[in-house]
N, C-alpha and C. Protein backbone atom coordinates (compact mmCIF):
# COMPACT_ATOMS: atom_id res chain seq x y z
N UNK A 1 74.66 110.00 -38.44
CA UNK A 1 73.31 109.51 -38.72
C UNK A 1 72.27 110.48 -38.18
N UNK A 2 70.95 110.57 -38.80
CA UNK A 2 69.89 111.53 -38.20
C UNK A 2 68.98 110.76 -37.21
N UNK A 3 68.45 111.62 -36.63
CA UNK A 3 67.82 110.99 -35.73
C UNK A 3 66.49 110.45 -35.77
N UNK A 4 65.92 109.29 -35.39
CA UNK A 4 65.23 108.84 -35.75
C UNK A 4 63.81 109.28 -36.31
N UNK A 5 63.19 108.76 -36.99
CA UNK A 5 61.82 109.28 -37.72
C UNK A 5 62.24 110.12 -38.68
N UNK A 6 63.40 110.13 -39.51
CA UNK A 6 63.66 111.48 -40.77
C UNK A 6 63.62 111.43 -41.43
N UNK A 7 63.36 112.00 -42.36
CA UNK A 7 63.10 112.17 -43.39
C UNK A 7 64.19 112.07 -45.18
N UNK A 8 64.44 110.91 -45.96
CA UNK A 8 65.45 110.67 -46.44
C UNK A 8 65.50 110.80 -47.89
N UNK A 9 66.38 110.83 -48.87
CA UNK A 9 66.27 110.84 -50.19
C UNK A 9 66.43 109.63 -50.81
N UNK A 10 66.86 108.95 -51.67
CA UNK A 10 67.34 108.19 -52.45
C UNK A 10 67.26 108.35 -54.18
N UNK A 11 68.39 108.36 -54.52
CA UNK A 11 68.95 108.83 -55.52
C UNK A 11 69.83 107.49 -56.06
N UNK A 12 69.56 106.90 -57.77
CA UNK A 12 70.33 106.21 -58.29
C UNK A 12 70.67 106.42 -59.64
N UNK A 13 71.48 105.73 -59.87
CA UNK A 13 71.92 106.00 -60.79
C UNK A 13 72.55 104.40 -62.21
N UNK A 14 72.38 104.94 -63.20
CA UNK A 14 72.91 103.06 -63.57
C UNK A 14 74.22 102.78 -64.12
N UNK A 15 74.97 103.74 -64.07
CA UNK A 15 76.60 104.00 -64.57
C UNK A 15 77.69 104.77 -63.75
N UNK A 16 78.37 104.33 -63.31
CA UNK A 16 79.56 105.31 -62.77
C UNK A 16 79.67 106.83 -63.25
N UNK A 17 80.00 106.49 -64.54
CA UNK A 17 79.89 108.02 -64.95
C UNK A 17 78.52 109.21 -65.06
N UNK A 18 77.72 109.02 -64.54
CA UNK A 18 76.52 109.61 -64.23
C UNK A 18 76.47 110.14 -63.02
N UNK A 19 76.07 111.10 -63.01
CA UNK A 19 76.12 112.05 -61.36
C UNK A 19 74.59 111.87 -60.95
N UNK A 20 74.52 112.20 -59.27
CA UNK A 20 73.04 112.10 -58.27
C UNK A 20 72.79 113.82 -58.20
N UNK A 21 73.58 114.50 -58.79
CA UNK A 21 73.09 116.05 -58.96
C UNK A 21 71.85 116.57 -59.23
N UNK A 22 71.30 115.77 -60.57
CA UNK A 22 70.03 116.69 -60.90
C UNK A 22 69.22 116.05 -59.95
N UNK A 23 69.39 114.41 -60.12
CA UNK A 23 68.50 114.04 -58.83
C UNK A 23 68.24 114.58 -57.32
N UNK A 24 69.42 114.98 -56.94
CA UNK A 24 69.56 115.69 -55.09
C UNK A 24 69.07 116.90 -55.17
N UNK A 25 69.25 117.32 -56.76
CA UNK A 25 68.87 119.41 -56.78
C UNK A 25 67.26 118.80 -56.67
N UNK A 26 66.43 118.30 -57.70
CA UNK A 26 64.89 118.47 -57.69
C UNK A 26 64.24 117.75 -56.33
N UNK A 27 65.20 117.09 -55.72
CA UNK A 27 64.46 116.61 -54.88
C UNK A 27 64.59 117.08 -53.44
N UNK A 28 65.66 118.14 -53.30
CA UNK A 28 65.66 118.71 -52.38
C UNK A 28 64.68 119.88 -52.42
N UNK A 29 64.98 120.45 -53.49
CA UNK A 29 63.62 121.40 -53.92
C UNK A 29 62.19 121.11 -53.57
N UNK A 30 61.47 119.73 -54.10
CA UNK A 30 60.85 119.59 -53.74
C UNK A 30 60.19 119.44 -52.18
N UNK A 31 61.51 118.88 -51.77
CA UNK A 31 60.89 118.35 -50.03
C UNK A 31 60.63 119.77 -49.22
N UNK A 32 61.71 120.54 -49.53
CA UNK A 32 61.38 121.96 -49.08
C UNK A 32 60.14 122.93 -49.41
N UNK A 33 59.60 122.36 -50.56
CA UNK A 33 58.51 123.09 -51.17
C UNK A 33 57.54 122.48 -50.05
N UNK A 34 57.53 121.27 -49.75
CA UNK A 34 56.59 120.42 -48.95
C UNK A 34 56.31 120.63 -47.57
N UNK A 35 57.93 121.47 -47.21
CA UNK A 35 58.44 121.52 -45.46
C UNK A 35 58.71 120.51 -45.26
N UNK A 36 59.33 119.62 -45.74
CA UNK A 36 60.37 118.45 -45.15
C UNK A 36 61.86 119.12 -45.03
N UNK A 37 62.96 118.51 -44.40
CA UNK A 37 64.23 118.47 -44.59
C UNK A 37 64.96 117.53 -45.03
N UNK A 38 65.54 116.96 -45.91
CA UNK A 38 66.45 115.22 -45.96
C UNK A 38 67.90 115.78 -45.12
N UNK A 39 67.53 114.64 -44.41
CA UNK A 39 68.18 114.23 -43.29
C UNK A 39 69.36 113.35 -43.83
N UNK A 40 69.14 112.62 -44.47
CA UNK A 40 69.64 111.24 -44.64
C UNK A 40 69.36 111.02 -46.08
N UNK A 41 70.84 110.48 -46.92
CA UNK A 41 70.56 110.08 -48.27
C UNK A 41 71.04 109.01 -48.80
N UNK A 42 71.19 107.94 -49.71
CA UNK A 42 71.20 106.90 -50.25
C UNK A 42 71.27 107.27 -51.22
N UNK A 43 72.73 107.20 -51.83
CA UNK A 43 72.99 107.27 -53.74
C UNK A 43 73.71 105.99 -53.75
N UNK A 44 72.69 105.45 -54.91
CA UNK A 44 73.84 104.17 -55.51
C UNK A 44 73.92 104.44 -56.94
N UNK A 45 74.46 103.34 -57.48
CA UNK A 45 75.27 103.46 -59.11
C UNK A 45 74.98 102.00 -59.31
N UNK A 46 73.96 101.25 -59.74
CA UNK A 46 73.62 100.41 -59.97
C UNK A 46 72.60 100.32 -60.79
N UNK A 47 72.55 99.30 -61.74
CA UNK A 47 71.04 99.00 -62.52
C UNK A 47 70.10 98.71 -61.78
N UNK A 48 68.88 99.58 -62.05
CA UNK A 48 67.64 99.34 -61.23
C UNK A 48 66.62 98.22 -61.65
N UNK A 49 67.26 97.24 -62.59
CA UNK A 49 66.97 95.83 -63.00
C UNK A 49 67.74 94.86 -62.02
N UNK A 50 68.34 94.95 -60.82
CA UNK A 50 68.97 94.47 -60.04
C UNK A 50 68.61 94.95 -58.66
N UNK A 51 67.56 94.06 -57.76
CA UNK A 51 66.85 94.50 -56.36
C UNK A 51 67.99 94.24 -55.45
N UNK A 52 69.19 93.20 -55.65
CA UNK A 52 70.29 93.03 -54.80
C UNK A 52 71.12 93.95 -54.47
N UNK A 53 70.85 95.38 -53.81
CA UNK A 53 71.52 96.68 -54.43
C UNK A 53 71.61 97.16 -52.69
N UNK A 54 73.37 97.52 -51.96
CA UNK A 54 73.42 97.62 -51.13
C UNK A 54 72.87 98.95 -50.31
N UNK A 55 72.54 99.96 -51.25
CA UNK A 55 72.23 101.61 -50.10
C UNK A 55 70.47 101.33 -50.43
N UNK A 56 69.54 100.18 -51.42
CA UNK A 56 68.37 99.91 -51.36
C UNK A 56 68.42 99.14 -49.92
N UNK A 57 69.17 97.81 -49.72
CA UNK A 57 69.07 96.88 -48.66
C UNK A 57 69.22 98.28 -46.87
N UNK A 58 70.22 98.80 -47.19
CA UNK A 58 70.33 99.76 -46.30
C UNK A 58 69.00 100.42 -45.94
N UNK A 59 68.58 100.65 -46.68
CA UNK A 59 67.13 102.13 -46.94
C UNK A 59 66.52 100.90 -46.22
N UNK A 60 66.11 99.58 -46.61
CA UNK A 60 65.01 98.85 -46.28
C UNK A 60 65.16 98.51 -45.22
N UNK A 61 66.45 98.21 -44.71
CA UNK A 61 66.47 97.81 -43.33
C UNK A 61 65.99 99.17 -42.21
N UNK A 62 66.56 100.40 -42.43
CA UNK A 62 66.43 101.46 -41.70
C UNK A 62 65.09 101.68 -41.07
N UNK A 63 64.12 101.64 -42.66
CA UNK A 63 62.91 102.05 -42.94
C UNK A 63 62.10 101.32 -41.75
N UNK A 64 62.82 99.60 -41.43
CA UNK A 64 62.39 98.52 -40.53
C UNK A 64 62.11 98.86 -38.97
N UNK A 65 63.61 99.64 -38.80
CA UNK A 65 63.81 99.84 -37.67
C UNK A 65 62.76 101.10 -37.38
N UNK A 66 62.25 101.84 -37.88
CA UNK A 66 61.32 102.94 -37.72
C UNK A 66 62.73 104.51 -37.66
N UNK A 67 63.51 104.17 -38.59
CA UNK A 67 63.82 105.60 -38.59
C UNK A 67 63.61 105.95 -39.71
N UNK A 68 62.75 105.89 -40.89
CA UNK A 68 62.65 107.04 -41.62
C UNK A 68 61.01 107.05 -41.01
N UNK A 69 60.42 108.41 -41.83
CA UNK A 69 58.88 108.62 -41.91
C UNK A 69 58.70 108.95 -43.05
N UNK A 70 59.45 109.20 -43.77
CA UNK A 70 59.77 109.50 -45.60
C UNK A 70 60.41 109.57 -46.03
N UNK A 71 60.22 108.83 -47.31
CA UNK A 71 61.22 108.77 -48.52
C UNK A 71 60.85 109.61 -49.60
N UNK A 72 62.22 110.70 -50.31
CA UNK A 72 62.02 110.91 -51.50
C UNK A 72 62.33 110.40 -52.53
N UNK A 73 61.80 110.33 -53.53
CA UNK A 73 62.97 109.79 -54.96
C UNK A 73 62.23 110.37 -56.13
N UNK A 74 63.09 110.66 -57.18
CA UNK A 74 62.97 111.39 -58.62
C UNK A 74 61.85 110.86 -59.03
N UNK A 75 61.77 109.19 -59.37
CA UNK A 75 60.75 108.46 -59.51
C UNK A 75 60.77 107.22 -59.24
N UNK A 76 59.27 106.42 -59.05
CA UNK A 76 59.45 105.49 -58.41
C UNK A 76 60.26 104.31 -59.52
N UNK A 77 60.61 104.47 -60.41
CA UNK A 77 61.43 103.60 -61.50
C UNK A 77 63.15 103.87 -60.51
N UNK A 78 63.53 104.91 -59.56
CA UNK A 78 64.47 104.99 -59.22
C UNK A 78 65.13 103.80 -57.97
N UNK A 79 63.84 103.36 -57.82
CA UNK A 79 63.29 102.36 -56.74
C UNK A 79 64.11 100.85 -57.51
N UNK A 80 63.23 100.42 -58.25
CA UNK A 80 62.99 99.46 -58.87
C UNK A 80 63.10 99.56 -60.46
N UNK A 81 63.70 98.72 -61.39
CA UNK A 81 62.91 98.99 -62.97
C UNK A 81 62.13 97.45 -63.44
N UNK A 82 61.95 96.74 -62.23
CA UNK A 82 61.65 94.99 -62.88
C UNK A 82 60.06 94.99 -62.25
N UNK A 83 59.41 96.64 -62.85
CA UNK A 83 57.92 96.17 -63.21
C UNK A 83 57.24 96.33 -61.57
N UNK A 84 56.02 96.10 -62.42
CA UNK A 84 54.89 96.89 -60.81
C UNK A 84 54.89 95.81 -59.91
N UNK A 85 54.89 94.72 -60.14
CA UNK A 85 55.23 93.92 -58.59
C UNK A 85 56.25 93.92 -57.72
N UNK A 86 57.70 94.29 -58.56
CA UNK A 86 58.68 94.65 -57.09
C UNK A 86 58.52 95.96 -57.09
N UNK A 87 58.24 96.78 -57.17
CA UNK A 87 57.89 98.60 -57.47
C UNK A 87 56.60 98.22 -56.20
N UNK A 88 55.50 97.59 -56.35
CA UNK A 88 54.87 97.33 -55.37
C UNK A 88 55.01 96.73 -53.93
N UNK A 89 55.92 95.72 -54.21
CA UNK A 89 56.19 95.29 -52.61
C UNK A 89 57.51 96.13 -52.25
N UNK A 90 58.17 96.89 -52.69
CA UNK A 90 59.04 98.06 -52.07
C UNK A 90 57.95 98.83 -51.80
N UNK A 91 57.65 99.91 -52.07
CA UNK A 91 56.62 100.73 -51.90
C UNK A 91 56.00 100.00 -50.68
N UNK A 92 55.03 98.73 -50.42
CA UNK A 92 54.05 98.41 -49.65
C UNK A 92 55.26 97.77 -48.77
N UNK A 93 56.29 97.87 -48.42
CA UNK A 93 57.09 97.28 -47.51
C UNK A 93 57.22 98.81 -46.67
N UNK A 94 57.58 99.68 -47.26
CA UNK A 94 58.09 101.19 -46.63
C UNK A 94 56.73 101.37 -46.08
N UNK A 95 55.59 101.49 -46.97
CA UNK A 95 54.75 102.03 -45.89
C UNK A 95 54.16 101.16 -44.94
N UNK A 96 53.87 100.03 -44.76
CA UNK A 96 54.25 99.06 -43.23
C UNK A 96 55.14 99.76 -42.16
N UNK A 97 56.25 100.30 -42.84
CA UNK A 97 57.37 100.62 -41.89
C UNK A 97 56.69 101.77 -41.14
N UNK A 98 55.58 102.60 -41.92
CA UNK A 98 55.28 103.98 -41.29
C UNK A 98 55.92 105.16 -42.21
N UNK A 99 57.06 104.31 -43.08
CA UNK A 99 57.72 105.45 -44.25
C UNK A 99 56.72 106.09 -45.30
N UNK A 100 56.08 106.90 -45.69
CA UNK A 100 55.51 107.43 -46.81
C UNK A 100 56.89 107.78 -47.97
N UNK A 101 56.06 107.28 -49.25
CA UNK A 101 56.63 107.19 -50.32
C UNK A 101 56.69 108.63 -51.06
N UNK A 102 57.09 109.86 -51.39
CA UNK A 102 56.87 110.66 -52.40
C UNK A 102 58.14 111.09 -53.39
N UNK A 103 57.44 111.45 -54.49
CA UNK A 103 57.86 111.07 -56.25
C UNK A 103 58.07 112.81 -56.08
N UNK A 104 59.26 113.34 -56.92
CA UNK A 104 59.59 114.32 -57.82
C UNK A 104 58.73 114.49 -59.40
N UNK A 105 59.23 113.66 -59.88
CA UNK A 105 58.56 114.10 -61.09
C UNK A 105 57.32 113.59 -61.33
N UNK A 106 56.99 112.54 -60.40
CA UNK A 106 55.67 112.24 -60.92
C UNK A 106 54.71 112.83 -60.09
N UNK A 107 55.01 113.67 -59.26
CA UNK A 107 54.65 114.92 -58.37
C UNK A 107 52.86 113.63 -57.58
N UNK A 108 53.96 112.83 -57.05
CA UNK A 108 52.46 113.09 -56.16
C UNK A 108 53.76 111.88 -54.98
N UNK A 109 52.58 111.64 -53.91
CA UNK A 109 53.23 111.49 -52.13
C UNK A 109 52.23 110.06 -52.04
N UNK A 110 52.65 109.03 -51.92
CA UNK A 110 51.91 107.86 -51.88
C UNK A 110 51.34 107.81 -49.85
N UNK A 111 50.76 108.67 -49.48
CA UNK A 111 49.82 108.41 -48.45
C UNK A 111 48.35 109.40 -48.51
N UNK A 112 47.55 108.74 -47.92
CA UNK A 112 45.85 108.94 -47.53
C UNK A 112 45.62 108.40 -49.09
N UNK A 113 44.44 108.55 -49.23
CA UNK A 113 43.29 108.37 -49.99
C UNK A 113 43.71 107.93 -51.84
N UNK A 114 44.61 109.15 -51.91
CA UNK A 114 44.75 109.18 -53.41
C UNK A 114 46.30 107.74 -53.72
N UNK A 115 47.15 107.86 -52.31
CA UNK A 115 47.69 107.05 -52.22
C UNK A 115 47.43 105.53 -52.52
N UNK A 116 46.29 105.78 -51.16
CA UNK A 116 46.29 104.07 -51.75
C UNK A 116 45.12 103.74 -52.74
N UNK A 117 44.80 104.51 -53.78
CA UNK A 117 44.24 104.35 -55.25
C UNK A 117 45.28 104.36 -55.83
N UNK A 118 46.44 104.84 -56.15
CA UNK A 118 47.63 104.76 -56.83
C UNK A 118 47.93 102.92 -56.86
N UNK A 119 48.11 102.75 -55.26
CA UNK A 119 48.79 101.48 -54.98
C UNK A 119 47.85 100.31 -55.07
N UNK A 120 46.48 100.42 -55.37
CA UNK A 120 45.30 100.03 -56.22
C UNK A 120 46.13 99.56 -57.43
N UNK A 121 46.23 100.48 -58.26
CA UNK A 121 46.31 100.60 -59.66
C UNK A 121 47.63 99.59 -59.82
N UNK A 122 48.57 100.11 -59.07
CA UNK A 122 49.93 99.21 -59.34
C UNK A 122 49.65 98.11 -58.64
N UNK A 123 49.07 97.56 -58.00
CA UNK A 123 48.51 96.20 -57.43
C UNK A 123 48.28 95.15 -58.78
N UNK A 124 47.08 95.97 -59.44
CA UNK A 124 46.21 95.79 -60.17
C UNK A 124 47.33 95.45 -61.67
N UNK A 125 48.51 96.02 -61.87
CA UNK A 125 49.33 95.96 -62.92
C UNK A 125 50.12 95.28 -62.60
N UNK A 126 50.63 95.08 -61.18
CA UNK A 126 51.47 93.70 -60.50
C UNK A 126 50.88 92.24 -61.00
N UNK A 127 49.48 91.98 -60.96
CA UNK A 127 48.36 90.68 -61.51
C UNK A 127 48.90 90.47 -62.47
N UNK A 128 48.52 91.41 -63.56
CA UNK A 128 48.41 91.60 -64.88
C UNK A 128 49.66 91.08 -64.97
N UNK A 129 50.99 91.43 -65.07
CA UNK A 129 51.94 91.61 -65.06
C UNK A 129 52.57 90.13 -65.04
N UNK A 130 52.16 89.94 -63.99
CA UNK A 130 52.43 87.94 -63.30
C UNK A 130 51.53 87.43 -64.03
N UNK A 131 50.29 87.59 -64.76
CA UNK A 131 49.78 86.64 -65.71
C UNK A 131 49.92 86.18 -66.95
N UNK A 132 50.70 87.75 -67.24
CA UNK A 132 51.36 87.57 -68.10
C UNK A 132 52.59 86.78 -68.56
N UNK A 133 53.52 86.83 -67.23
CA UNK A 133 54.67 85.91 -67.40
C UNK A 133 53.91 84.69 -67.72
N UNK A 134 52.89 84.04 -66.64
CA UNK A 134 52.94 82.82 -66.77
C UNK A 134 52.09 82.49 -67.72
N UNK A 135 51.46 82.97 -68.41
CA UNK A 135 51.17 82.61 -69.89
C UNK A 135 52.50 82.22 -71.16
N UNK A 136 53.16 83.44 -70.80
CA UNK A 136 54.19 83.49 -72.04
C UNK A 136 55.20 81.73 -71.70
N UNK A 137 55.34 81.40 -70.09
CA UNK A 137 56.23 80.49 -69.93
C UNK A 137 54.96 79.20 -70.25
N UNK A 138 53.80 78.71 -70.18
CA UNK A 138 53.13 77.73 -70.42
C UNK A 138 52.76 77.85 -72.08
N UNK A 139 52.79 78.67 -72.81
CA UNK A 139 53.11 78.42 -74.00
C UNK A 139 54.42 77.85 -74.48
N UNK A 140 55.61 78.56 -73.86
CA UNK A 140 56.56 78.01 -74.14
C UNK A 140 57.24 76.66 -73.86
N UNK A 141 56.44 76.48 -72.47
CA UNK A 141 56.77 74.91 -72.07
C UNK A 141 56.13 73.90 -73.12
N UNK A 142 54.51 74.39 -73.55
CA UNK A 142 53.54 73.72 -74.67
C UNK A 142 54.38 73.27 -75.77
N UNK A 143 55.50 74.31 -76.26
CA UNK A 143 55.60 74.27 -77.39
C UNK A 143 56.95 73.61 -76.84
N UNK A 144 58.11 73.73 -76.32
CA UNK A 144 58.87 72.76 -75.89
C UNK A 144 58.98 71.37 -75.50
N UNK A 145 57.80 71.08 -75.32
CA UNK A 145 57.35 69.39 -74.83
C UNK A 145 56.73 68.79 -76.81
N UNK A 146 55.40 69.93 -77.39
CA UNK A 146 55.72 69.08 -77.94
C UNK A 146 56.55 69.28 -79.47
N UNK A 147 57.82 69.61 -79.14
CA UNK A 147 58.84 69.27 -80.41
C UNK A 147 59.56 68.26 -79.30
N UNK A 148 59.32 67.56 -78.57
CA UNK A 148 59.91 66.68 -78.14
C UNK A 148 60.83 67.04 -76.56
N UNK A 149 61.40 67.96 -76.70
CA UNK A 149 62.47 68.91 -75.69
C UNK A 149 61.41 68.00 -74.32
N UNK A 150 62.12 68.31 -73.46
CA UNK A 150 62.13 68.68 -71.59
C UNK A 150 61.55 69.58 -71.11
N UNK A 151 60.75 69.53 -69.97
CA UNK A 151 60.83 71.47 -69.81
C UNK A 151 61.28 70.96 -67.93
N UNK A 152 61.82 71.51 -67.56
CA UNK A 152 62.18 71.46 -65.85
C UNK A 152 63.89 72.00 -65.51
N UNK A 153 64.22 71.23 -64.39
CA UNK A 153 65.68 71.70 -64.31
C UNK A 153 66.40 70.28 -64.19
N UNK A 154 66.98 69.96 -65.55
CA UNK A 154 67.77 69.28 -65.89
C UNK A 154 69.47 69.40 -65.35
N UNK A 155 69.96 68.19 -65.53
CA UNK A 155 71.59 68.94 -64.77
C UNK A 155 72.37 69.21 -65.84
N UNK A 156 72.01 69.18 -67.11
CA UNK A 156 72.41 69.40 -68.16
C UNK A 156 71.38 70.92 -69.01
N UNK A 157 71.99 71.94 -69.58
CA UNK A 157 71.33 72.55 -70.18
C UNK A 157 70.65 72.32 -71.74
N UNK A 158 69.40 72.32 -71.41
CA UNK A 158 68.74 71.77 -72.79
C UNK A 158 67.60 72.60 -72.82
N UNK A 159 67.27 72.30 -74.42
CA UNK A 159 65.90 73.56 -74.92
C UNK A 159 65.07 74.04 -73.73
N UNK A 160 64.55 73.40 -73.18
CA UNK A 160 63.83 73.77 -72.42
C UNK A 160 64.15 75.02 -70.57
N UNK A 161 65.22 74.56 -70.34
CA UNK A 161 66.33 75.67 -69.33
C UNK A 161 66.53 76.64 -70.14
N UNK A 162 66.74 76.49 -71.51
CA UNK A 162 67.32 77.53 -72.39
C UNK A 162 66.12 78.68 -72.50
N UNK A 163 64.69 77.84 -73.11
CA UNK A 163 63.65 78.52 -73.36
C UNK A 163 63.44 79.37 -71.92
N UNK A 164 63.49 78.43 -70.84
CA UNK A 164 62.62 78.97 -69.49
C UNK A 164 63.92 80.53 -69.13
N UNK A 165 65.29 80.38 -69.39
CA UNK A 165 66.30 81.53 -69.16
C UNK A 165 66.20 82.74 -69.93
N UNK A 166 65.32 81.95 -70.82
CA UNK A 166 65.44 83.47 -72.11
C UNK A 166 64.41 84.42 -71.33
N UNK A 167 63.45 83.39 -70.76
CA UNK A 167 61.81 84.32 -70.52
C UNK A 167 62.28 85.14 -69.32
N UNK A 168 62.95 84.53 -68.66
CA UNK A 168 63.57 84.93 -67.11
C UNK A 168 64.30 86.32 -67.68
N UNK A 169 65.37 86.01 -68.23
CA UNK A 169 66.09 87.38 -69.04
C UNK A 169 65.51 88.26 -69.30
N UNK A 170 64.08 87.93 -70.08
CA UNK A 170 63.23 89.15 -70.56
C UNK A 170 62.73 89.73 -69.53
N UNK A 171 62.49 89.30 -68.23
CA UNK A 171 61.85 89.61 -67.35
C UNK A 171 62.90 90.40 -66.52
N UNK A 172 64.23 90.59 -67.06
CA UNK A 172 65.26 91.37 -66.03
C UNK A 172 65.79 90.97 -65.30
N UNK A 173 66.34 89.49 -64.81
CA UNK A 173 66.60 88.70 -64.18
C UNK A 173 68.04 88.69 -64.45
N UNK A 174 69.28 88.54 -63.39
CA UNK A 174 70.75 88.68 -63.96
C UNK A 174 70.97 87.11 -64.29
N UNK A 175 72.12 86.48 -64.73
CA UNK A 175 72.30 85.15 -65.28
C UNK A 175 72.56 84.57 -63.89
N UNK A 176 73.01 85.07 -62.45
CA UNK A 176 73.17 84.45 -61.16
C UNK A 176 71.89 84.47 -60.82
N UNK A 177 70.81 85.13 -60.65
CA UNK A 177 69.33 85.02 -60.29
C UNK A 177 68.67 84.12 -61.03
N UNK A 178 68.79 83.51 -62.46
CA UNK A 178 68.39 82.69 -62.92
C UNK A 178 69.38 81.21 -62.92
N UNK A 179 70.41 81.36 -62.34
CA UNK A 179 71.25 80.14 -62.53
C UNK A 179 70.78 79.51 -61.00
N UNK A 180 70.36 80.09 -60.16
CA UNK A 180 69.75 79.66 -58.56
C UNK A 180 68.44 79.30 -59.25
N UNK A 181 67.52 80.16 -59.57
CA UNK A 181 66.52 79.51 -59.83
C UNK A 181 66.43 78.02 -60.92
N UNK A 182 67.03 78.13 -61.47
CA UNK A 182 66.86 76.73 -62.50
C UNK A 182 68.08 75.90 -62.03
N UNK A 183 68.67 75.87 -61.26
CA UNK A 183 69.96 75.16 -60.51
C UNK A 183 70.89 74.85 -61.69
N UNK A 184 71.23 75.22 -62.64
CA UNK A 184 71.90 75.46 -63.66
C UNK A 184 73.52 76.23 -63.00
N UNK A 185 74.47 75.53 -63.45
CA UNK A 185 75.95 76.27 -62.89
C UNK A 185 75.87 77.71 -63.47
N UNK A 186 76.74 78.77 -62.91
CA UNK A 186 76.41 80.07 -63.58
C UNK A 186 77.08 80.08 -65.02
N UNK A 187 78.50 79.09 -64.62
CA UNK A 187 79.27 79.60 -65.98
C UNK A 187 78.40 78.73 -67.44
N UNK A 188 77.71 77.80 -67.02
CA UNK A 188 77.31 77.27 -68.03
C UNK A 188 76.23 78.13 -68.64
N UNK A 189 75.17 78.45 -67.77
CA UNK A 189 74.40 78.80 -68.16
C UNK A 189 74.21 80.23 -68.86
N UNK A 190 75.69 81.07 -68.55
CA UNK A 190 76.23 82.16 -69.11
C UNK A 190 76.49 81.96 -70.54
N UNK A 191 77.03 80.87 -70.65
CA UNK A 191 77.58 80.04 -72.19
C UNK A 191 76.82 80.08 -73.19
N UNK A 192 75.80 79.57 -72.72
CA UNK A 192 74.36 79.05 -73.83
C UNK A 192 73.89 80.74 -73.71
N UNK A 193 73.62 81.55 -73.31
CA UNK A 193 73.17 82.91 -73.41
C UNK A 193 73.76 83.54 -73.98
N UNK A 194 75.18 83.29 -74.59
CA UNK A 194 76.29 84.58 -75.00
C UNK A 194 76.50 83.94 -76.31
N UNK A 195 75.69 82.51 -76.62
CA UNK A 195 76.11 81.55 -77.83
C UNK A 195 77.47 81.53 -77.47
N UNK A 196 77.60 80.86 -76.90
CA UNK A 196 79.18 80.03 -76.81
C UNK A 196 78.88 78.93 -76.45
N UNK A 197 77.20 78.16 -75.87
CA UNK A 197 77.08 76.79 -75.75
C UNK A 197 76.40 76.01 -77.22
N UNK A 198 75.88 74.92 -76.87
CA UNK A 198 75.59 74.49 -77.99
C UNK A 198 73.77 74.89 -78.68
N UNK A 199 73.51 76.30 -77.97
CA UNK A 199 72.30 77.18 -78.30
C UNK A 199 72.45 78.05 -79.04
N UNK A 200 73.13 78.20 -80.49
CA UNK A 200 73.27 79.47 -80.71
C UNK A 200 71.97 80.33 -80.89
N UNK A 201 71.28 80.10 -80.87
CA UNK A 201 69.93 80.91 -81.03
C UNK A 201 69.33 82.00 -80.02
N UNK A 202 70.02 81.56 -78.80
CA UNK A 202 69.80 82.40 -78.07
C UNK A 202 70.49 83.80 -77.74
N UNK A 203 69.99 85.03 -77.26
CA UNK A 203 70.52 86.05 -77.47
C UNK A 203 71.23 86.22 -75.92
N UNK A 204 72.04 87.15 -76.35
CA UNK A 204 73.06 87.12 -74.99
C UNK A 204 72.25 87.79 -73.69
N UNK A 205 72.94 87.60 -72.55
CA UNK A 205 72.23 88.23 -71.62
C UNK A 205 73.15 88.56 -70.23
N UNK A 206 72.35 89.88 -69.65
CA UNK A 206 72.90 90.17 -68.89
C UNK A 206 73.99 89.57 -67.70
N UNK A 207 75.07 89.77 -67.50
CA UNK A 207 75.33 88.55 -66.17
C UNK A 207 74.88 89.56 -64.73
């Protein structure tokens, strides 16, 4: 392990068969262009539509304890891909820690001035973002109540769990992150998503 306050990479990836190469080459490049060293690195092989991700939980805890002072990564999509509000509270969690955030390709270092106008902007698209969900789900509840349907968490899956899983899905959510949230069993609620329950309408979805 390096010693405390160092400076680290993180590198992911969303398939086994995909290498952290081009990622470790530009971003070592870069930190050196900067006068940093990475000390310390974090490659995973996971979808970045999935925040439950063990060398992220690692990075976050570290970041806690005060041993990094920076993070690199290719881009901040390498972070996160489920949109500017978790992209934002990663980001605004590291720098609490004292970690500064900086990007490879999107060539800029999320501290002083220009930083936190960046984290402005993605604040500002985090809102947007969440108003949007909850528009799209109060139409859909509108229109679920009135053809008659339910809308809540039933112990049975019906239009309305179905409607509220699809929106969840769209939003990047795995079928265990939405089967906790709507207290729905996983295997069932896997069923009705893959049309194997009595929904065929619905399109399949991630587990």
């Amino acid at each position: 392990m390096s010693a405390p306050g160092g400076v680290a990479g993180y590198v992911r990836v969303s398939t086994q068969a995909q290498s952290f190469a081009l990622q470790v080459d530009a971003i070592t490049r870069t930190a050196t262009a900067r006068g940093d060293e990475i000390t310390r690195w974090y490659e995973e092989k996971r979808s970045g539509k999935v925040l439950d991700r063990p060398k992220l939980a690692e990075l976050m805890r570290d970041a806690q304890k005060g041993e990094l002072v920076k993070l690199y990564v290719f881009k901040l999509d390498r972070l996160t891909r489920r949109g500017a509000r978790d992209t934002l509270s990663i980001v605004e969690t590291l720098r609490s820690c004292g970690c500064v955030v900086g990007t490879v390709a999107d060539g800029m270092l999320l501290d002083g001035p220009m930083g936190d106008m960046y984290m402005a902007a993605l604040a500002c698209a985090a809102q947007l973002e969440g108003q949007a969900t909850s528009e799209r789900i109060s139409a859909a509840r509108e229109a679920v109540e009135a053809a008659g349907g339910r809308w809540g968490r039933p112990r049975r899956v019906d239009p309305g769990t179905i409607m509220q899983a699809r929106l969840l899905v769209e939003d990047g959510l795995t079928v265990r992150e939405i089967s906790q949230r709507l207290r729905v069993p996983r295997a069932t609620l896997h069923r009705a998503l893959s049309q194997k329950g009595h929904y065929a309408e619905t399109p399949p979805a991630r587990v």
